[in-house]
C-alpha atoms as a PDB file:
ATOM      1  CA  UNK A   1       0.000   0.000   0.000  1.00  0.00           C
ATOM      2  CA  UNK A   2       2.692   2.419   0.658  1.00  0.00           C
ATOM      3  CA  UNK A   3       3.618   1.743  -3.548  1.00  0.00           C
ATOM      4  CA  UNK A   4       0.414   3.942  -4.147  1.00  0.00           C
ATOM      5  CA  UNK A   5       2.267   6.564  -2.032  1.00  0.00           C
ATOM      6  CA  UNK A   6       4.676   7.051  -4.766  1.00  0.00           C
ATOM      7  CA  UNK A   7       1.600   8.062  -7.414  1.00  0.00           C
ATOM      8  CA  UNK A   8       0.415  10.698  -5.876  1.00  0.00           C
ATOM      9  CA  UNK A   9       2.831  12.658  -7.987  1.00  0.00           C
ATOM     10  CA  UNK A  10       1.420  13.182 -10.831  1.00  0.00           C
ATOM     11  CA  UNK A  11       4.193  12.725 -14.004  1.00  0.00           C
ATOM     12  CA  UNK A  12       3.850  16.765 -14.545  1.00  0.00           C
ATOM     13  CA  UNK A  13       4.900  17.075 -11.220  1.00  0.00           C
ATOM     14  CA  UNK A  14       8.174  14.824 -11.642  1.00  0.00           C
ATOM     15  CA  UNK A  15       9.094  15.898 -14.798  1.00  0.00           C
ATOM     16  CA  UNK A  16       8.582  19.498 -13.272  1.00  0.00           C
ATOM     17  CA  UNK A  17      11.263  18.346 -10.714  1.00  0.00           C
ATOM     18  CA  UNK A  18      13.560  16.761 -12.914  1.00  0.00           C
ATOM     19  CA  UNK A  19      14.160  19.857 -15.135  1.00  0.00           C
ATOM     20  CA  UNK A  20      14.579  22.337 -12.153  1.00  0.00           C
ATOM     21  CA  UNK A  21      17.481  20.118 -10.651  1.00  0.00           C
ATOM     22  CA  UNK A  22      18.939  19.644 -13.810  1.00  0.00           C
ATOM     23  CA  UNK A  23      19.003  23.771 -14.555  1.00  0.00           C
ATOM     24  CA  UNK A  24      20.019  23.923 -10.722  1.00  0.00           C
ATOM     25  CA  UNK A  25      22.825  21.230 -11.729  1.00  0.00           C
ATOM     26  CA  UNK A  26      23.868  23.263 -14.969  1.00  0.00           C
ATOM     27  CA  UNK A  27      24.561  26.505 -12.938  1.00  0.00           C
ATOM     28  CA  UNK A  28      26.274  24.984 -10.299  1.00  0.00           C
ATOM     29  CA  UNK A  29      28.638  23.287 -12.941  1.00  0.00           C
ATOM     30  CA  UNK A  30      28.691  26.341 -15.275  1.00  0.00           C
ATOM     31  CA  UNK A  31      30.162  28.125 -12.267  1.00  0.00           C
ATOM     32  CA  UNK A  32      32.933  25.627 -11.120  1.00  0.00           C
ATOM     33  CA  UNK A  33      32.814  23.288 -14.199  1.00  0.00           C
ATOM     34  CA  UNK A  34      32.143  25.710 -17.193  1.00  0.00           C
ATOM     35  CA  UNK A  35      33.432  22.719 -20.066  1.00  0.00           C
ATOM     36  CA  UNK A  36      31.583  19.860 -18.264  1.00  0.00           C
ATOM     37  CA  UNK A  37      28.410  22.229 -18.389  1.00  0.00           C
ATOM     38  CA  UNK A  38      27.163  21.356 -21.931  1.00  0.00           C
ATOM     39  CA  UNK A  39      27.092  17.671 -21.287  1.00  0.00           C
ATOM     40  CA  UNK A  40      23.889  18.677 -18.716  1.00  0.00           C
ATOM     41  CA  UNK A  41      22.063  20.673 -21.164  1.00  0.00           C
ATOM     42  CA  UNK A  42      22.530  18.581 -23.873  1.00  0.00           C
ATOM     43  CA  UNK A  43      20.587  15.832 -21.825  1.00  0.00           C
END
């Protein structure tokens, strides 16, 4: 039962969270990695 848990969010929501860590991800590369950067946007 705690499986159904897991649905509640909705795959808006995930996708929603997946692109906001991967821009979070980018800056924090494009300011200590800048040429390992475009490998994250890319994706």
């Amino acid at each position: 039962m705690r499986r159904d848990a897991a649905n509640d969010i909705s795959d808006s929501e995930k996708n929603a969270l997946i692109a906001h860590n991967k821009s979070t991800i980018s800056k924090l590369l494009s300011i200590n990695y800048p040429d390992i950067t475009f490998r994250y946007n890319g994706s």
